[in-house]
PDB file of N, CA and C in Angstrom:
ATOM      1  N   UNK A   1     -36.697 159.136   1.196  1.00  0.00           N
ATOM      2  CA  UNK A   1     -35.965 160.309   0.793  1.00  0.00           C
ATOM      3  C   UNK A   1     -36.922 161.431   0.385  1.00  0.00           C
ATOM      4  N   UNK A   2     -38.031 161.001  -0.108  1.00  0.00           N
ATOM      5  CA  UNK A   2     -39.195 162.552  -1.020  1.00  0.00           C
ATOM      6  C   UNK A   2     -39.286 162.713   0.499  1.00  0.00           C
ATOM      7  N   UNK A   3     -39.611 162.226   1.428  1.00  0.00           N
ATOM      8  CA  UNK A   3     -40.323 162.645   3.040  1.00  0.00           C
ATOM      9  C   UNK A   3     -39.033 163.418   3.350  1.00  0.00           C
ATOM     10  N   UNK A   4     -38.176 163.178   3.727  1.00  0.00           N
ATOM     11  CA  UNK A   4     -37.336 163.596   3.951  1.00  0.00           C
ATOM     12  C   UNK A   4     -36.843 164.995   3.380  1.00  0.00           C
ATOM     13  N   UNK A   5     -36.592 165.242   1.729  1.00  0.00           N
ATOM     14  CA  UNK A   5     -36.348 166.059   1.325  1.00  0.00           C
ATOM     15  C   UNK A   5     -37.591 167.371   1.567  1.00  0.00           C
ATOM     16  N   UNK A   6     -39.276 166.949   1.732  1.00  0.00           N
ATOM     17  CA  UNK A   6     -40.238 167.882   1.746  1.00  0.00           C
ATOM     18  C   UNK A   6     -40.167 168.512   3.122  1.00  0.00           C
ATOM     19  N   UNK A   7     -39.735 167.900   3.876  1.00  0.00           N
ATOM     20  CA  UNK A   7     -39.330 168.013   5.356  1.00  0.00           C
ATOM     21  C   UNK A   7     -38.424 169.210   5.449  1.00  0.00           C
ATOM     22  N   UNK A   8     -37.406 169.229   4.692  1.00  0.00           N
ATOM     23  CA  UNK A   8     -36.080 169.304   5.197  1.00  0.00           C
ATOM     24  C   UNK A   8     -35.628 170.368   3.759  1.00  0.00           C
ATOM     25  N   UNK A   9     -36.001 170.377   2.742  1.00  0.00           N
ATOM     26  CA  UNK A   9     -35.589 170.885   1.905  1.00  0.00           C
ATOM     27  C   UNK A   9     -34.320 170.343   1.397  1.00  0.00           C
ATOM     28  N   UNK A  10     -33.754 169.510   1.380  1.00  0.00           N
ATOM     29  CA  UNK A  10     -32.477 168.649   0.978  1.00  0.00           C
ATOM     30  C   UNK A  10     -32.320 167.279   0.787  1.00  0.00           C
ATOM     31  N   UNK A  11     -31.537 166.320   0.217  1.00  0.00           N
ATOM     32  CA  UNK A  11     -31.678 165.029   0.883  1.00  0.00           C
ATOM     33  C   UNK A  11     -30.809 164.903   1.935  1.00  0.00           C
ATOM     34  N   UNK A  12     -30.919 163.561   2.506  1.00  0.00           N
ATOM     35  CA  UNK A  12     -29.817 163.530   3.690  1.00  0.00           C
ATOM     36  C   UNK A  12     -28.099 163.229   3.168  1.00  0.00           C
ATOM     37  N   UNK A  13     -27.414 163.466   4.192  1.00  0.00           N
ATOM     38  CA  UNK A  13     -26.182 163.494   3.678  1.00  0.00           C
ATOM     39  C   UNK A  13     -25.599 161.882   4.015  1.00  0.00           C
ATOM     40  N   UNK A  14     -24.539 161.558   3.721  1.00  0.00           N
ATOM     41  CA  UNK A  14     -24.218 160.294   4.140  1.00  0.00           C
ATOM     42  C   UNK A  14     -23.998 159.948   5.369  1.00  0.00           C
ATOM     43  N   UNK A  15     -23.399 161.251   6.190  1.00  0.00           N
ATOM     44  CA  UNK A  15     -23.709 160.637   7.921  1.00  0.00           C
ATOM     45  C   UNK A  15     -25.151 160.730   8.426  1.00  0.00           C
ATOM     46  N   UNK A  16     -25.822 161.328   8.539  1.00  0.00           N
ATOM     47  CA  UNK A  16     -27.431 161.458   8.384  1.00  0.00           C
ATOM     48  C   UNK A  16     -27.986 159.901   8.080  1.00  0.00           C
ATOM     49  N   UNK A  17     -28.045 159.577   7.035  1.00  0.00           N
ATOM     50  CA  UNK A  17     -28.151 158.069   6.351  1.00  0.00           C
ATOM     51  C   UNK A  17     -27.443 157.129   7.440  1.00  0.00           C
ATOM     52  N   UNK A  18     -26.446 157.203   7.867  1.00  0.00           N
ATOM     53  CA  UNK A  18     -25.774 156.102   8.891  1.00  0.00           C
ATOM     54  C   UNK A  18     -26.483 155.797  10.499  1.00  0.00           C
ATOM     55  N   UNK A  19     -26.596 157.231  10.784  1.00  0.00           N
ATOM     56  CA  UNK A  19     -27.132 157.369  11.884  1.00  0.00           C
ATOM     57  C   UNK A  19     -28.406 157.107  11.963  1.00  0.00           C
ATOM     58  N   UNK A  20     -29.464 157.105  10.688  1.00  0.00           N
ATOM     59  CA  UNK A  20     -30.422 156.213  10.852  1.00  0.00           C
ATOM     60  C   UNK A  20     -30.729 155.098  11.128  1.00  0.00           C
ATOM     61  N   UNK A  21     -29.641 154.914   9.928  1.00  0.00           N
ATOM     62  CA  UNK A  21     -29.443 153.147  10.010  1.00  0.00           C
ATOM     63  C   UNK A  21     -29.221 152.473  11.502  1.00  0.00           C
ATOM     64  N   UNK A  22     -28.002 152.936  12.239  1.00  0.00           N
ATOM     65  CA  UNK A  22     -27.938 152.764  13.443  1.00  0.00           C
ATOM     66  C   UNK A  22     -28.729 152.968  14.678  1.00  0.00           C
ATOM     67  N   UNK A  23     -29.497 153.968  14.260  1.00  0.00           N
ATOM     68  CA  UNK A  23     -30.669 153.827  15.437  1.00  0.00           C
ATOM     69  C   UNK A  23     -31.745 152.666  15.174  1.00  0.00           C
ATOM     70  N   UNK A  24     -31.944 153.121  14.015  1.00  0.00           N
ATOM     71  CA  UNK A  24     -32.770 151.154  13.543  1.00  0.00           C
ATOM     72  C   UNK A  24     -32.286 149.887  14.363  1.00  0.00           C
ATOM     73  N   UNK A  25     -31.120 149.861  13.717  1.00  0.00           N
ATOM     74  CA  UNK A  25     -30.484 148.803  14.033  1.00  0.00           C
ATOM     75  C   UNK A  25     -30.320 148.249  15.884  1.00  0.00           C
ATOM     76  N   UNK A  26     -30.250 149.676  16.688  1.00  0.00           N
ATOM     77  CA  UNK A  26     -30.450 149.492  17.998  1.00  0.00           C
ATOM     78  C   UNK A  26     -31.761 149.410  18.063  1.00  0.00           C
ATOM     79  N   UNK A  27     -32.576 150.000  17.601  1.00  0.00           N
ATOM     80  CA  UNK A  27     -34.555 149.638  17.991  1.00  0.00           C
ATOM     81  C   UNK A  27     -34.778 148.176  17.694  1.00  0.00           C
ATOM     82  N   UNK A  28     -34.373 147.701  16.859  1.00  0.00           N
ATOM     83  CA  UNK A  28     -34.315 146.759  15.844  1.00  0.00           C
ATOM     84  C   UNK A  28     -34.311 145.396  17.331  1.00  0.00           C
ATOM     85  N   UNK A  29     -32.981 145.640  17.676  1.00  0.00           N
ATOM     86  CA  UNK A  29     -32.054 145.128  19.085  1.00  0.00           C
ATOM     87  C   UNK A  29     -33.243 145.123  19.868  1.00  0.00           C
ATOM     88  N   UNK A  30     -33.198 146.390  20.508  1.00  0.00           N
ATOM     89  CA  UNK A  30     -34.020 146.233  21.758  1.00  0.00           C
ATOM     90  C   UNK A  30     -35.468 145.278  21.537  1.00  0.00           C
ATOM     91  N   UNK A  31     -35.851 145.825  20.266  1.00  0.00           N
ATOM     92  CA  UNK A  31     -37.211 144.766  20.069  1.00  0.00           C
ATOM     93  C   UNK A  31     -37.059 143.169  19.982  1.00  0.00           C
ATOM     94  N   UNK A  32     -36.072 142.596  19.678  1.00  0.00           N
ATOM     95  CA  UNK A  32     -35.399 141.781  19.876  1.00  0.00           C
ATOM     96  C   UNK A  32     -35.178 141.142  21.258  1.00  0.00           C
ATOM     97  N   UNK A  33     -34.751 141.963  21.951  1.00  0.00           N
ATOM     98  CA  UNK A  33     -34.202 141.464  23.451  1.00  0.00           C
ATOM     99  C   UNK A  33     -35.332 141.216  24.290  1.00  0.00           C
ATOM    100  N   UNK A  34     -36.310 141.953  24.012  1.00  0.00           N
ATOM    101  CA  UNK A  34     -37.577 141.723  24.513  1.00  0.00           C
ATOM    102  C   UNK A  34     -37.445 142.823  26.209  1.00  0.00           C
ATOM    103  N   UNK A  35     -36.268 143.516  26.404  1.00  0.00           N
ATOM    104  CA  UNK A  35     -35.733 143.905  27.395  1.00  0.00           C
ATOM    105  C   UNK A  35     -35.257 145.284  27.321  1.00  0.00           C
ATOM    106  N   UNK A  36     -34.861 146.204  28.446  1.00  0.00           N
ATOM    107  CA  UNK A  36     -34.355 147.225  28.082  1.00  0.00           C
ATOM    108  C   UNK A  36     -32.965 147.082  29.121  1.00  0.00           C
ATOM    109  N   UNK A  37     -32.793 145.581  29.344  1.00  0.00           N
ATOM    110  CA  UNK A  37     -31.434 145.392  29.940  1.00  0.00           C
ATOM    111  C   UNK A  37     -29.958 145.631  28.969  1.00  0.00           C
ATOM    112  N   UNK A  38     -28.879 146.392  29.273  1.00  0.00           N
ATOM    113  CA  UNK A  38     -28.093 146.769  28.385  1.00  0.00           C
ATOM    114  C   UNK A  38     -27.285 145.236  27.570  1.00  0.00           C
ATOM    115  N   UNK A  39     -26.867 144.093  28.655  1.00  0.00           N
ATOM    116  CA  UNK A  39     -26.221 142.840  28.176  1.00  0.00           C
ATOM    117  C   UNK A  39     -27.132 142.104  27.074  1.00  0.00           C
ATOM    118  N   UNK A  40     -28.625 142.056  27.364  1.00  0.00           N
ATOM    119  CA  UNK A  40     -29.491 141.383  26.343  1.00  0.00           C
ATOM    120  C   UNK A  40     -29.704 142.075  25.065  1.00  0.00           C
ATOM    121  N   UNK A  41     -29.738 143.807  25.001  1.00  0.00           N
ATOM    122  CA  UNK A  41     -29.386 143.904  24.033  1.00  0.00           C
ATOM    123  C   UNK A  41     -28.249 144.369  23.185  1.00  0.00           C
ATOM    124  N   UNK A  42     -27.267 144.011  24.058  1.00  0.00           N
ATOM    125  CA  UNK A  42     -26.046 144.151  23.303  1.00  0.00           C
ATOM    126  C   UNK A  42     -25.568 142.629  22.365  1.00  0.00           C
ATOM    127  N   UNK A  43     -26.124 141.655  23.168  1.00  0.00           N
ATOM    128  CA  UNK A  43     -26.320 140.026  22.335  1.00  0.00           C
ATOM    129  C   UNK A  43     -27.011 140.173  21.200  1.00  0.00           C
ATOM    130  N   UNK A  44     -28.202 140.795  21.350  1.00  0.00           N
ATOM    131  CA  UNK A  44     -29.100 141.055  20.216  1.00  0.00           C
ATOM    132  C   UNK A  44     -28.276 141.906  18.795  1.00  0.00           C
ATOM    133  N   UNK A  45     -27.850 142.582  19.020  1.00  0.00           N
ATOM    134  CA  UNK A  45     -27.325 143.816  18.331  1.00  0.00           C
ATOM    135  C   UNK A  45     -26.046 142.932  17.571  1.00  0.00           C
ATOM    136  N   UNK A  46     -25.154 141.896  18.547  1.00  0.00           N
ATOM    137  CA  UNK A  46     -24.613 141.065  18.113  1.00  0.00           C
ATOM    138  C   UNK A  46     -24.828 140.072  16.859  1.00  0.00           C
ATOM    139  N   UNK A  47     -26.106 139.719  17.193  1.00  0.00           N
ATOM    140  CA  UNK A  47     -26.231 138.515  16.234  1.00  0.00           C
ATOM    141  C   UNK A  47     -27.189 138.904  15.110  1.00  0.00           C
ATOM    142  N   UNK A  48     -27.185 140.287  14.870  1.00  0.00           N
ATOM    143  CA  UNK A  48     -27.378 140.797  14.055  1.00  0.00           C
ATOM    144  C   UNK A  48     -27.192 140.367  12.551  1.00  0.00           C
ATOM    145  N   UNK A  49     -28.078 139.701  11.663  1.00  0.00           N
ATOM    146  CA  UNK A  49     -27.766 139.800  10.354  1.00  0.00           C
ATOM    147  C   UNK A  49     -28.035 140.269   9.454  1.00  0.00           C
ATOM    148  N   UNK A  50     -27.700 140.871   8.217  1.00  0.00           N
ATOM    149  CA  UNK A  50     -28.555 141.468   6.639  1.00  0.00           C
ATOM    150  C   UNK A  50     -29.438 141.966   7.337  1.00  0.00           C
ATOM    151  N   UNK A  51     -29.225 142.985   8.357  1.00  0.00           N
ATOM    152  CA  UNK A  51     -30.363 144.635   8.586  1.00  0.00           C
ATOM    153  C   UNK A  51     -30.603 144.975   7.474  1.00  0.00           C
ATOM    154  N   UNK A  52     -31.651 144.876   7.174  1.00  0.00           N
ATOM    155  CA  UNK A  52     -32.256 145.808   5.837  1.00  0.00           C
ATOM    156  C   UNK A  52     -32.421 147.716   6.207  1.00  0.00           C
ATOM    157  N   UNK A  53     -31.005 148.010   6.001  1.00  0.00           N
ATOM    158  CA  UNK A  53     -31.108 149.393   5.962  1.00  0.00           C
ATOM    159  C   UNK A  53     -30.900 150.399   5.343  1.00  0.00           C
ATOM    160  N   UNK A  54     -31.434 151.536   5.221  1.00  0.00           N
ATOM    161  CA  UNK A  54     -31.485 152.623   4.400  1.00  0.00           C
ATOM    162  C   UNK A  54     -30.003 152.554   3.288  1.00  0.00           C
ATOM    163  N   UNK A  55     -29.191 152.134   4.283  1.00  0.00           N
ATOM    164  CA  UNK A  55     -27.812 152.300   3.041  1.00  0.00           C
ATOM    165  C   UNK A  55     -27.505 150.989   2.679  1.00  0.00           C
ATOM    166  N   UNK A  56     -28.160 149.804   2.823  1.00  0.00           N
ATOM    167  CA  UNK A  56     -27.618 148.590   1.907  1.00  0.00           C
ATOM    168  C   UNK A  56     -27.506 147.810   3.544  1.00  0.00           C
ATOM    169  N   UNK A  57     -27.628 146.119   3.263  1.00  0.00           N
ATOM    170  CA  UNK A  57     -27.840 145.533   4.297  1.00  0.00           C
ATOM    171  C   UNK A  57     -26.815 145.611   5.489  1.00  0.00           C
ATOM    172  N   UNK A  58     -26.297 145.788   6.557  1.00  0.00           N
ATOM    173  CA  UNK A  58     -26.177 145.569   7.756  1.00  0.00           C
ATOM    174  C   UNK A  58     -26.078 144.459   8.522  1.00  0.00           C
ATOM    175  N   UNK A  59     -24.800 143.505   8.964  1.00  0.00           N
ATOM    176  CA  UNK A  59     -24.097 142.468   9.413  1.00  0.00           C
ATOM    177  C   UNK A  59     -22.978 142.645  10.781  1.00  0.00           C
ATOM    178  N   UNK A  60     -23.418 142.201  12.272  1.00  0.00           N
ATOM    179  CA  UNK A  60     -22.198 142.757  12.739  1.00  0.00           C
ATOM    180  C   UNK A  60     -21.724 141.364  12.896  1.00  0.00           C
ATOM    181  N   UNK A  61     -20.176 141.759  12.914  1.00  0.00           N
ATOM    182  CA  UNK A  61     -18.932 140.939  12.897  1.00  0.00           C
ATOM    183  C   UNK A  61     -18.652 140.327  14.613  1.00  0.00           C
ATOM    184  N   UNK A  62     -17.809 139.359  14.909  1.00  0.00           N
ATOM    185  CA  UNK A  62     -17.628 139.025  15.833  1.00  0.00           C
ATOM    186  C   UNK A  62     -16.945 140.045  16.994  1.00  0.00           C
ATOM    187  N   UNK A  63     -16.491 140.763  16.506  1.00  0.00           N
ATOM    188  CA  UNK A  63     -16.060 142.043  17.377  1.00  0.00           C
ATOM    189  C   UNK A  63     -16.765 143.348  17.572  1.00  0.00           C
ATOM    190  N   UNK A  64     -17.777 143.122  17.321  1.00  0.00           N
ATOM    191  CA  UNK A  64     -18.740 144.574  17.226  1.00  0.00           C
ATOM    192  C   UNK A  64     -18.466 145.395  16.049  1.00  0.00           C
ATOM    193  N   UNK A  65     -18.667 145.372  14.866  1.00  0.00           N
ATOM    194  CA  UNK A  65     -17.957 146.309  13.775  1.00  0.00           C
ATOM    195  C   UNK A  65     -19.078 145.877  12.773  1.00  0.00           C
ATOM    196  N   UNK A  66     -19.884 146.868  12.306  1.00  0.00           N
ATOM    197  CA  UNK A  66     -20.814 146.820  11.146  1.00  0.00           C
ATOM    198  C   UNK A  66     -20.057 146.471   9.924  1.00  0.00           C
ATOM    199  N   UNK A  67     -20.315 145.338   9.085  1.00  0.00           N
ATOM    200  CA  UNK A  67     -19.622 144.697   8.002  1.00  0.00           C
ATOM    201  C   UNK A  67     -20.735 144.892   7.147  1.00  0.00           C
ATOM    202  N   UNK A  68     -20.458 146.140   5.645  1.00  0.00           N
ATOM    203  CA  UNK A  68     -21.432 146.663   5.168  1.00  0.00           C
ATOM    204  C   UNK A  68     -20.889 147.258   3.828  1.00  0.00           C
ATOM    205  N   UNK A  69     -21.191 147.264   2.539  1.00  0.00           N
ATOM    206  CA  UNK A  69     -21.256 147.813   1.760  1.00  0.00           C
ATOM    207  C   UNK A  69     -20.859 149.619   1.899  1.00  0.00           C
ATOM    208  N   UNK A  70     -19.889 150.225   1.741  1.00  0.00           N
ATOM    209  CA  UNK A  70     -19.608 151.639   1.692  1.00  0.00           C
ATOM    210  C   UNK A  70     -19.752 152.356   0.484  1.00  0.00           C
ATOM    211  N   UNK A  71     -20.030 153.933   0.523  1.00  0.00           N
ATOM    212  CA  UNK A  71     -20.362 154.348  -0.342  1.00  0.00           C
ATOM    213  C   UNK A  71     -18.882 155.053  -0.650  1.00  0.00           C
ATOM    214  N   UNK A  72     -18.129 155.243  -1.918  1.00  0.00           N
ATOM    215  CA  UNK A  72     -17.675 156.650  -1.960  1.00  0.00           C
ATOM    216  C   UNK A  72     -17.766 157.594  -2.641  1.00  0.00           C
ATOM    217  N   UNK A  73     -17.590 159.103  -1.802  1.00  0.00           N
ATOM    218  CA  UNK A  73     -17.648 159.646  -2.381  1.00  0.00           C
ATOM    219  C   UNK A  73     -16.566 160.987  -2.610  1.00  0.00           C
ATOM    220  N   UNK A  74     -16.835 161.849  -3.257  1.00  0.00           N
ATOM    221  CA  UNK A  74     -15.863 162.817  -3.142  1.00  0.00           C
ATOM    222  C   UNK A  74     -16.857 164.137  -3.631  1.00  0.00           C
ATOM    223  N   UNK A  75     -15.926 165.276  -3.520  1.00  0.00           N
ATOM    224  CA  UNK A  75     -16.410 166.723  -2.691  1.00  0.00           C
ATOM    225  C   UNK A  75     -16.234 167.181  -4.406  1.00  0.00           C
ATOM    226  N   UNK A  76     -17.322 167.637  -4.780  1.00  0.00           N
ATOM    227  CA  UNK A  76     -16.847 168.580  -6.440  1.00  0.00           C
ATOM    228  C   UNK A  76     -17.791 169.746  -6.134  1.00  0.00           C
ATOM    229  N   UNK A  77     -17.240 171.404  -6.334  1.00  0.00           N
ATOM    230  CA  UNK A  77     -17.667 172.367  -6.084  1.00  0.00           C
ATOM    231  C   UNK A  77     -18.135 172.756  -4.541  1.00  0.00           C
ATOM    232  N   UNK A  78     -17.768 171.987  -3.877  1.00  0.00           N
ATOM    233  CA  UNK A  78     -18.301 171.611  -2.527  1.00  0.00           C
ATOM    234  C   UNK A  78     -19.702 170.958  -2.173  1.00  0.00           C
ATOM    235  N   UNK A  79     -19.569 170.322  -3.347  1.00  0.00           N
ATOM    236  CA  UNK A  79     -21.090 169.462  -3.011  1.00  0.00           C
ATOM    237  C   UNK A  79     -20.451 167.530  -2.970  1.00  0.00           C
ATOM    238  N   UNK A  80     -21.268 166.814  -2.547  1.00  0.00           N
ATOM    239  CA  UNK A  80     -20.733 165.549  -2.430  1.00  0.00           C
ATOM    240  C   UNK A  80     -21.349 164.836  -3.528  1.00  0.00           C
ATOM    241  N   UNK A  81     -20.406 164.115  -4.450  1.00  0.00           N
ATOM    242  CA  UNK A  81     -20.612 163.346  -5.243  1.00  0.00           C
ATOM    243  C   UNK A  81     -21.007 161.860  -5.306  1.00  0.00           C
ATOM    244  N   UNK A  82     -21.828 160.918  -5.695  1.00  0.00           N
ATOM    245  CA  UNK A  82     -21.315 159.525  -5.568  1.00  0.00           C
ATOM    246  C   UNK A  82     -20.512 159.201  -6.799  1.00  0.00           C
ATOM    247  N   UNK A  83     -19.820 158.220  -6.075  1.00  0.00           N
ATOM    248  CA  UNK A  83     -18.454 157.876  -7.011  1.00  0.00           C
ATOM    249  C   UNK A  83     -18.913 156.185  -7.511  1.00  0.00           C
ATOM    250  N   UNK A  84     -18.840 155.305  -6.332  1.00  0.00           N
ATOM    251  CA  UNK A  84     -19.203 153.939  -6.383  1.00  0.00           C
ATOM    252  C   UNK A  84     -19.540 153.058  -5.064  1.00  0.00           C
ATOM    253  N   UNK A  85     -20.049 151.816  -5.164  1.00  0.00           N
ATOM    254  CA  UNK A  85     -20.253 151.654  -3.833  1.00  0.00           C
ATOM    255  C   UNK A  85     -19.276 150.053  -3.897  1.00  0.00           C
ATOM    256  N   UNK A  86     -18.826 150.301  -2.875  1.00  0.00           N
ATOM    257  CA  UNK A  86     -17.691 148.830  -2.166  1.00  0.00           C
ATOM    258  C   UNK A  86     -18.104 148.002  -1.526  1.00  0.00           C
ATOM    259  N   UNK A  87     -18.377 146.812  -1.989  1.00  0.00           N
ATOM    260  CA  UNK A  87     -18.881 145.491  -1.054  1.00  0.00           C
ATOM    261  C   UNK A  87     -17.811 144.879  -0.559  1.00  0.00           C
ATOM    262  N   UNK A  88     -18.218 144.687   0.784  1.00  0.00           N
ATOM    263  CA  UNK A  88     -17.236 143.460   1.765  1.00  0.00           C
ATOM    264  C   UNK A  88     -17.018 142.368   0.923  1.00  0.00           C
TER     265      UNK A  88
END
């Protein structure tokens, strides 16, 4: 986040934060698959467990669906607040 904010002048926002995570999580895959075939690493990406990522670990479910700790938050003055975070 300091890299980020000296970078950028801000921190990141919560979609920012996701979309990291998710590109990880596909690099993560492909390094995994050992391949840049789409079926090997879509298995990979599958059997995915406790990704250690930027927003709290990362698990996909038997149907493709990231099973993950959420943050919420809400909008005060138009800035985003954290409120609490929700475990599966």
């Amino acid at each position: 986040m300091k890299k980020y904010r000296e970078r950028h002048g801000q921190v990141p926002d919560a979609l920012g934060t996701l979309a990291y995570d998710a590109t990880n999580m596909l690099l993560e895959s492909i390094r995994k698959a050992g391949s840049d075939d789409p079926k090997k690493i879509r298995e990979a990406l599958a059997a995915m467990k406790d990704f250690p990522a930027v927003s709290g670990k990362s698990t996909m479910d038997g149907k493709g669906d990231c099973i993950k700790s959420a943050a919420i938050l809400k909008i005060e003055g138009g800035k985003q607040k954290f409120v609490k975070m929700v475990n599966p």
